[in-house]
N, C-alpha and C. Protein backbone atom coordinates (compact mmCIF):
# COMPACT_ATOMS: atom_id res chain seq x y z
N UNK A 1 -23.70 -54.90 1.85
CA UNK A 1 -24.40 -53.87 1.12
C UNK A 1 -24.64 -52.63 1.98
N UNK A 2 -24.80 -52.75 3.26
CA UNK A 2 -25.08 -51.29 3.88
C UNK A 2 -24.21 -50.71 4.60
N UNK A 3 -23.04 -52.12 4.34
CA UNK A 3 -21.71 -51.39 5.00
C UNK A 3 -21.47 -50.07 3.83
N UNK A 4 -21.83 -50.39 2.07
CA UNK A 4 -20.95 -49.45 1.29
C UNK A 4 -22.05 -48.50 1.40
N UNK A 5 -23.00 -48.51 1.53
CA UNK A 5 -23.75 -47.37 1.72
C UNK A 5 -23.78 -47.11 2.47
N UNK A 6 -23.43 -47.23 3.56
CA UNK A 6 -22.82 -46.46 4.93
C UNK A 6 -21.67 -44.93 3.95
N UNK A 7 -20.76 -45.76 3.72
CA UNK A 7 -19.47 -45.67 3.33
C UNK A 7 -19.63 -44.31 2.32
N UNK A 8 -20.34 -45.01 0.99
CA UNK A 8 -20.97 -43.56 0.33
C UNK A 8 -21.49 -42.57 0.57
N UNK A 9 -22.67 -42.64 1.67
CA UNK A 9 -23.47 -41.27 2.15
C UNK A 9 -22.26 -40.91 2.94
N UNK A 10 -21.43 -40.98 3.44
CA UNK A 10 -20.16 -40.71 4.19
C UNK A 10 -19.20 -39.63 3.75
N UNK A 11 -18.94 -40.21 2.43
CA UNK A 11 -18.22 -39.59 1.12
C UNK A 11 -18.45 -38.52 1.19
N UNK A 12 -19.73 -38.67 0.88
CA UNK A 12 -21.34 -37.47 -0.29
C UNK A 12 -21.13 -36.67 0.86
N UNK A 13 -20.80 -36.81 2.54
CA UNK A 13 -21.16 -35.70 3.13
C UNK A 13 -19.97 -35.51 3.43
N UNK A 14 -18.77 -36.12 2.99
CA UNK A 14 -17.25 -34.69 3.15
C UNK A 14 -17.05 -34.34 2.26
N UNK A 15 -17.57 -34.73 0.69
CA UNK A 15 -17.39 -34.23 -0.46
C UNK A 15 -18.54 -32.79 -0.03
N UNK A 16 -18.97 -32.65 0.42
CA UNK A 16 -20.22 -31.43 0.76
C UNK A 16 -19.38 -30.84 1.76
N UNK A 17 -18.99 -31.16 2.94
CA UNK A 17 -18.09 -30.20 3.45
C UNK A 17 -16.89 -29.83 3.63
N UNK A 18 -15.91 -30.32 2.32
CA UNK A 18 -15.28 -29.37 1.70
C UNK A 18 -15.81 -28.69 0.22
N UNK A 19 -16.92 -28.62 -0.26
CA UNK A 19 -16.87 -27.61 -1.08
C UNK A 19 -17.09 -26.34 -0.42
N UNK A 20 -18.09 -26.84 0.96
CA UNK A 20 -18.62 -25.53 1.75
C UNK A 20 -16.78 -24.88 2.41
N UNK A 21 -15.98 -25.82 2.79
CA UNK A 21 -14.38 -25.28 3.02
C UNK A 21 -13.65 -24.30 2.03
N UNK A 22 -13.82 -24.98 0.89
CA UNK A 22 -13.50 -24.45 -0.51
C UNK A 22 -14.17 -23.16 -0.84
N UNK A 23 -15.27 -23.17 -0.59
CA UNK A 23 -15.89 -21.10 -0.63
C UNK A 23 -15.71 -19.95 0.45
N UNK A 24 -15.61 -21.17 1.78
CA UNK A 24 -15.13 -20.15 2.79
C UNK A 24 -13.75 -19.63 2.38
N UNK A 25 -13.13 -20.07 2.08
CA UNK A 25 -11.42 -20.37 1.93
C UNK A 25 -11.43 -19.12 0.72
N UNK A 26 -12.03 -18.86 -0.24
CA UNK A 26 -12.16 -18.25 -1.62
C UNK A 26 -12.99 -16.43 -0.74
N UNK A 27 -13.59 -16.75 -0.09
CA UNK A 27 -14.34 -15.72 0.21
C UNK A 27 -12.97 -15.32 1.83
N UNK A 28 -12.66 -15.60 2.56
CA UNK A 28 -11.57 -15.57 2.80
C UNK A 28 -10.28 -14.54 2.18
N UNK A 29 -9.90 -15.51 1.47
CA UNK A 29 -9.20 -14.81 0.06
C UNK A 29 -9.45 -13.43 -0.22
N UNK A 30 -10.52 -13.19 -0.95
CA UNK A 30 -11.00 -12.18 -1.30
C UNK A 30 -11.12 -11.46 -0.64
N UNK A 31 -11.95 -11.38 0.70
CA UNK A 31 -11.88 -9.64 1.96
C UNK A 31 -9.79 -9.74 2.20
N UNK A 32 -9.51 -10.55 2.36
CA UNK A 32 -8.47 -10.21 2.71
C UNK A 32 -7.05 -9.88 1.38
N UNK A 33 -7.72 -9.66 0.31
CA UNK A 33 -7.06 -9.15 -0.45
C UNK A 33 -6.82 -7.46 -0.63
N UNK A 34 -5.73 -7.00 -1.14
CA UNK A 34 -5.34 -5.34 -1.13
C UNK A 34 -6.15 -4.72 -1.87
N UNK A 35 -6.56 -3.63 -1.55
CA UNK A 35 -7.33 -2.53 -3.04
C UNK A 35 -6.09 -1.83 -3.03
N UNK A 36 -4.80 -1.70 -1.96
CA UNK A 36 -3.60 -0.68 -2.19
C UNK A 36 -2.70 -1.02 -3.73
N UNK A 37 -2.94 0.21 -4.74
CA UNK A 37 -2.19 -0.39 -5.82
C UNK A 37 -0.47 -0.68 -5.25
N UNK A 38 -0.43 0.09 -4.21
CA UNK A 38 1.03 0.41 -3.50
C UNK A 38 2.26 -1.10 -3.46
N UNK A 39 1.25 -1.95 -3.32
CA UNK A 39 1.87 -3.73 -2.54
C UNK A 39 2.15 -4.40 -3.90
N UNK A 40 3.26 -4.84 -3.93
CA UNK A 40 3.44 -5.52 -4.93
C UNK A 40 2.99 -7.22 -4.93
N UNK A 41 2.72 -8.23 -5.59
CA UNK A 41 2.32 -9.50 -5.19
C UNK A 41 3.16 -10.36 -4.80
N UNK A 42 4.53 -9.55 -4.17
CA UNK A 42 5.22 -10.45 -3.78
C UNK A 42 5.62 -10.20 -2.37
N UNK A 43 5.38 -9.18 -1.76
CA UNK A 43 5.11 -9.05 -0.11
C UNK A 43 6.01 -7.57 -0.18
N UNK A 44 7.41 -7.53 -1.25
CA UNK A 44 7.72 -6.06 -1.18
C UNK A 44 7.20 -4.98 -1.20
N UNK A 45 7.56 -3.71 -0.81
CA UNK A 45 6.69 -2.69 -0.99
C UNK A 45 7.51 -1.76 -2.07
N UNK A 46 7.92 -1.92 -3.35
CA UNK A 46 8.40 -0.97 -3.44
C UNK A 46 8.20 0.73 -3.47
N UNK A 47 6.60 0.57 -3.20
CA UNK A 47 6.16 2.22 -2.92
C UNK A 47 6.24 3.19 -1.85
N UNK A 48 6.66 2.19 -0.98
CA UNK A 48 7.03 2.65 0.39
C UNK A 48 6.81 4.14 0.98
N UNK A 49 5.90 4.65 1.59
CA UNK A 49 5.48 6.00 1.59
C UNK A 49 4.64 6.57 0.56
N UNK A 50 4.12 6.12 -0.84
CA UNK A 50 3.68 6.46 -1.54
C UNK A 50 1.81 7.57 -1.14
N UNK A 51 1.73 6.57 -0.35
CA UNK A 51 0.49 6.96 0.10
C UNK A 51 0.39 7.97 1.08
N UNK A 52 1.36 8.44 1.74
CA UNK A 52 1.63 9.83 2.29
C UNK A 52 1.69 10.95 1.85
N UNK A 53 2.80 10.55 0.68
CA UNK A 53 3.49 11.69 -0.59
C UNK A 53 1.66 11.82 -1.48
N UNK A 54 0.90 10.94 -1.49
CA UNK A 54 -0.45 11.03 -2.32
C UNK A 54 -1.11 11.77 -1.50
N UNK A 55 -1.31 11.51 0.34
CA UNK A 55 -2.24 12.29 0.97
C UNK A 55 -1.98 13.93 0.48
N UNK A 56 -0.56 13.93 1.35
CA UNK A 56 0.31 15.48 1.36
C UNK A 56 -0.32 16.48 0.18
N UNK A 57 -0.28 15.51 -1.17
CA UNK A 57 0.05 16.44 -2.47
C UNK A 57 -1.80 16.80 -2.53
N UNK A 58 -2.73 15.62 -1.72
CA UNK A 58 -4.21 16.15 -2.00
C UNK A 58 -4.19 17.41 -1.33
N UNK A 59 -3.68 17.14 0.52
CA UNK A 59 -3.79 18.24 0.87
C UNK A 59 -3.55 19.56 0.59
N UNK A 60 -2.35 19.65 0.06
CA UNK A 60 -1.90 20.92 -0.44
C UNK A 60 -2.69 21.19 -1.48
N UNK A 61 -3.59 20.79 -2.12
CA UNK A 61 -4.28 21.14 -2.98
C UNK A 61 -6.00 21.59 -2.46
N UNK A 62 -6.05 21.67 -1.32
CA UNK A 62 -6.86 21.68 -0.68
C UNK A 62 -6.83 23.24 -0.38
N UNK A 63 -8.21 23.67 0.22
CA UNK A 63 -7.75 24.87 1.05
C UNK A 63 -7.57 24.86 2.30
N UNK A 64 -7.09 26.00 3.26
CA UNK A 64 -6.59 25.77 4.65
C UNK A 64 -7.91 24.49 5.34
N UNK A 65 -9.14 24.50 5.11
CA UNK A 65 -10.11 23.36 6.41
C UNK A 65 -10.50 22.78 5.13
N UNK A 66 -10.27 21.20 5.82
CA UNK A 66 -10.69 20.60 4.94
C UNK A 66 -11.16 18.97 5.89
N UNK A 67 -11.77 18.01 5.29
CA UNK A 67 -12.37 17.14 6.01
C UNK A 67 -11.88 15.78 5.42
N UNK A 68 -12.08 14.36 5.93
CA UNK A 68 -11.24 13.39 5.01
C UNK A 68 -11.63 13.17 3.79
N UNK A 69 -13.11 13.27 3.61
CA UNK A 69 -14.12 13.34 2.57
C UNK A 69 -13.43 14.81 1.30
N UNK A 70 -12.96 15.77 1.77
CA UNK A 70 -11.87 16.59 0.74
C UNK A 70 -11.14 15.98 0.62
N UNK A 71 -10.42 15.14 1.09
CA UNK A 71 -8.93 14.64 0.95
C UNK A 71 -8.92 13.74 -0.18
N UNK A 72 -10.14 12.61 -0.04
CA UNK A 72 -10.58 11.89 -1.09
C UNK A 72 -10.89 11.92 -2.01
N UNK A 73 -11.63 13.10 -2.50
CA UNK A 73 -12.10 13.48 -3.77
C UNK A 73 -10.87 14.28 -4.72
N UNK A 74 -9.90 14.98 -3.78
CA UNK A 74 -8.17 15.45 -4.15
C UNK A 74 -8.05 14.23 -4.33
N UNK A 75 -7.89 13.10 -3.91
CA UNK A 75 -7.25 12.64 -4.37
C UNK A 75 -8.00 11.72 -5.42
N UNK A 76 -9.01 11.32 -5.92
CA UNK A 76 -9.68 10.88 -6.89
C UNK A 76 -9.83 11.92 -8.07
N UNK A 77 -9.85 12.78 -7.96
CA UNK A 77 -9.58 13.99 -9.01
C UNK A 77 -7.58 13.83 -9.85
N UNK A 78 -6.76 13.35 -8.57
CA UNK A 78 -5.50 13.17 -9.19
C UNK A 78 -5.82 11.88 -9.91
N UNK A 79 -6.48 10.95 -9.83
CA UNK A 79 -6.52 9.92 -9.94
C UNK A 79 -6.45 8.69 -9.33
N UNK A 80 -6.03 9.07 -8.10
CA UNK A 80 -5.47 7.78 -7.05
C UNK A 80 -6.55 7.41 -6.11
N UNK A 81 -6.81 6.27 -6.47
CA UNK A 81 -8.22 5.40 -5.66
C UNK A 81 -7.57 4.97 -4.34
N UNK A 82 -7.81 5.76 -3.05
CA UNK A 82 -7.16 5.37 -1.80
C UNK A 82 -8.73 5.20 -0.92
N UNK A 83 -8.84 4.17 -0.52
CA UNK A 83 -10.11 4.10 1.05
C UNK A 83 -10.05 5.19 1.99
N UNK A 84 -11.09 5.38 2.56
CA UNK A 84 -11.02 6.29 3.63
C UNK A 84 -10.21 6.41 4.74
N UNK A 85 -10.34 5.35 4.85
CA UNK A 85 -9.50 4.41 6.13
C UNK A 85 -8.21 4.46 6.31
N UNK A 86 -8.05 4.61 5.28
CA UNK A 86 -6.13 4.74 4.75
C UNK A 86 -5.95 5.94 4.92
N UNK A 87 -6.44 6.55 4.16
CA UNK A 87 -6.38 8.50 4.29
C UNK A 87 -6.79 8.84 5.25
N UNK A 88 -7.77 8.21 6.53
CA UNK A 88 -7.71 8.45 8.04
C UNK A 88 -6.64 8.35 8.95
N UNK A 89 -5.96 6.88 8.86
CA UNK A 89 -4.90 6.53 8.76
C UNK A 89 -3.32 7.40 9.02
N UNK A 90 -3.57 8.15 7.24
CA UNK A 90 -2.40 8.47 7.45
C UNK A 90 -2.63 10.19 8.43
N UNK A 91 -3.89 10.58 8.13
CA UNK A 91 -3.84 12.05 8.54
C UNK A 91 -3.39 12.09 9.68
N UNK A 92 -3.92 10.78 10.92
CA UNK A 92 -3.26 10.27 12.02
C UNK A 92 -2.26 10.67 11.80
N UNK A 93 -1.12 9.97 11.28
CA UNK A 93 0.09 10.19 10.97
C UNK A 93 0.87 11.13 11.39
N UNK A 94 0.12 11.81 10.30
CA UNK A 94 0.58 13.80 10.12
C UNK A 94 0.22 14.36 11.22
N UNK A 95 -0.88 13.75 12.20
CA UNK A 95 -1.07 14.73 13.55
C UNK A 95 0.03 14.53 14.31
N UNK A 96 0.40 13.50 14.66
CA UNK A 96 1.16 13.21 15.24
C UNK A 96 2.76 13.37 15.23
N UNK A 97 3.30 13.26 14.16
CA UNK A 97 4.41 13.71 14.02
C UNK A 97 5.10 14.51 14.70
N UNK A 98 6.27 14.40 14.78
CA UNK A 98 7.23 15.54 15.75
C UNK A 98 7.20 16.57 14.88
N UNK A 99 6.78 17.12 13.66
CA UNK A 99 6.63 18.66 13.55
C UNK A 99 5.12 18.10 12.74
N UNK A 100 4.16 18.23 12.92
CA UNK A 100 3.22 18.23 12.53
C UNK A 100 2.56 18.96 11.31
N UNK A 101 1.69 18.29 10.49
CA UNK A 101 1.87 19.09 8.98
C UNK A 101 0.33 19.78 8.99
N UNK A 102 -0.18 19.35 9.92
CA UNK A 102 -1.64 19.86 9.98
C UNK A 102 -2.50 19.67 10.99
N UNK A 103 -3.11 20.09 12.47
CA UNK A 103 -3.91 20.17 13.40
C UNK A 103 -5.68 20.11 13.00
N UNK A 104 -5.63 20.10 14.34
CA UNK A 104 -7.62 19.04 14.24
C UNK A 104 -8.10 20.73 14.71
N UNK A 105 -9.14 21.54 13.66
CA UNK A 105 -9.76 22.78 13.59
C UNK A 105 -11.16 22.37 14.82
N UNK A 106 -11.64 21.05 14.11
CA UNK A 106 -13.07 21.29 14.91
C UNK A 106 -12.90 19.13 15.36
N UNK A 107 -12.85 18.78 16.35
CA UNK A 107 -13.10 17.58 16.59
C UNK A 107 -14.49 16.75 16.04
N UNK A 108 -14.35 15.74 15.75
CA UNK A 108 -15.44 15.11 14.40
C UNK A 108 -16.41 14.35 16.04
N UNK A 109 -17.52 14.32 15.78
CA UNK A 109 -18.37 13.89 17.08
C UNK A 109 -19.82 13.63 16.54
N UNK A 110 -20.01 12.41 16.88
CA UNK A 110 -21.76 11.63 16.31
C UNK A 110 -21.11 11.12 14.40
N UNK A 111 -21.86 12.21 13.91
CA UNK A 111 -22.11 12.03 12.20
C UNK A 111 -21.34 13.55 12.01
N UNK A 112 -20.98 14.30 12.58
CA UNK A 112 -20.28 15.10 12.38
C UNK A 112 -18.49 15.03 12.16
N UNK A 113 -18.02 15.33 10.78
CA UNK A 113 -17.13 14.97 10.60
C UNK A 113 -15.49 15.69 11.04
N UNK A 114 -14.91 15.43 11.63
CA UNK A 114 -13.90 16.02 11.78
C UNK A 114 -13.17 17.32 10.75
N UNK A 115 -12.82 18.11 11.19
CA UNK A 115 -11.96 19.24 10.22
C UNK A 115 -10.90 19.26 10.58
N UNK A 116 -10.25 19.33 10.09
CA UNK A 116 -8.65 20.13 9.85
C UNK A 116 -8.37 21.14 9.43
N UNK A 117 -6.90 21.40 9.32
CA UNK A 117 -6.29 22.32 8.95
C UNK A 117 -4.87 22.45 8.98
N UNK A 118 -4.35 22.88 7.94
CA UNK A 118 -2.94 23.17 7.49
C UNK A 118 -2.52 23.90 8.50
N UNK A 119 -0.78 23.64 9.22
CA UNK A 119 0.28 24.15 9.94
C UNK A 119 0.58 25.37 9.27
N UNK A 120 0.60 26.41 9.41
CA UNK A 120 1.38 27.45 8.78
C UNK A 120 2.33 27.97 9.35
């Protein structure tokens, strides 16, 4: 008799830690899922650059100084829900480039946000 109740409270406590496995695993899942509409669910990309051609077209819609916080709202005004992070990301990008599409006006420092500005 106290062998199976050994045996049961045994159970009862891996049946308990895998459900606690089972939510990590789900919550898991979830942060590590895309907000990029860009990724398809099968690992292709067929948008490939999309999110550049989206920064570019905010910027140009921008005026010459603008901050990532402009870039975002261009581009939520087109419609396209991109993170900050991404549109930080790519502006990187664009600094860098061998012909560069736009230079750093005022360096971003504390809570003060970085500016830019269009190559002319």
């Amino acid at each position: 008799m106290k062998e199976q109740q050994f045996i049961e409270r045994h159970i009862k406590i891996l049946e308990d830690e895998l459900a606690t496995a089972k939510k990590f695993l789900a919550s898991v899942l979830a942060r590590n899922q895309t907000t990029s509409p860009y990724v398809s669910l099968n690992g292709s990309k067929p948008g490939y650059g999309k999110i550049s051609e989206d920064v570019r077209a905010a910027i140009a819609r921008l005026r010459n100084r603008f901050t990532i916080k402009d870039v975002e709202i261009s581009l939520s005004e087109m419609g396209k829900k991109i993170d900050r992070l991404t549109i930080a990301r790519c502006i990187n990008r664009l600094l860098i480039a061998k012909k560069p599409e736009i230079r750093v006006v005022r360096k971003g420092k504390g809570r003060k946000a970085a500016r830019y500005g269009k190559v002319t």
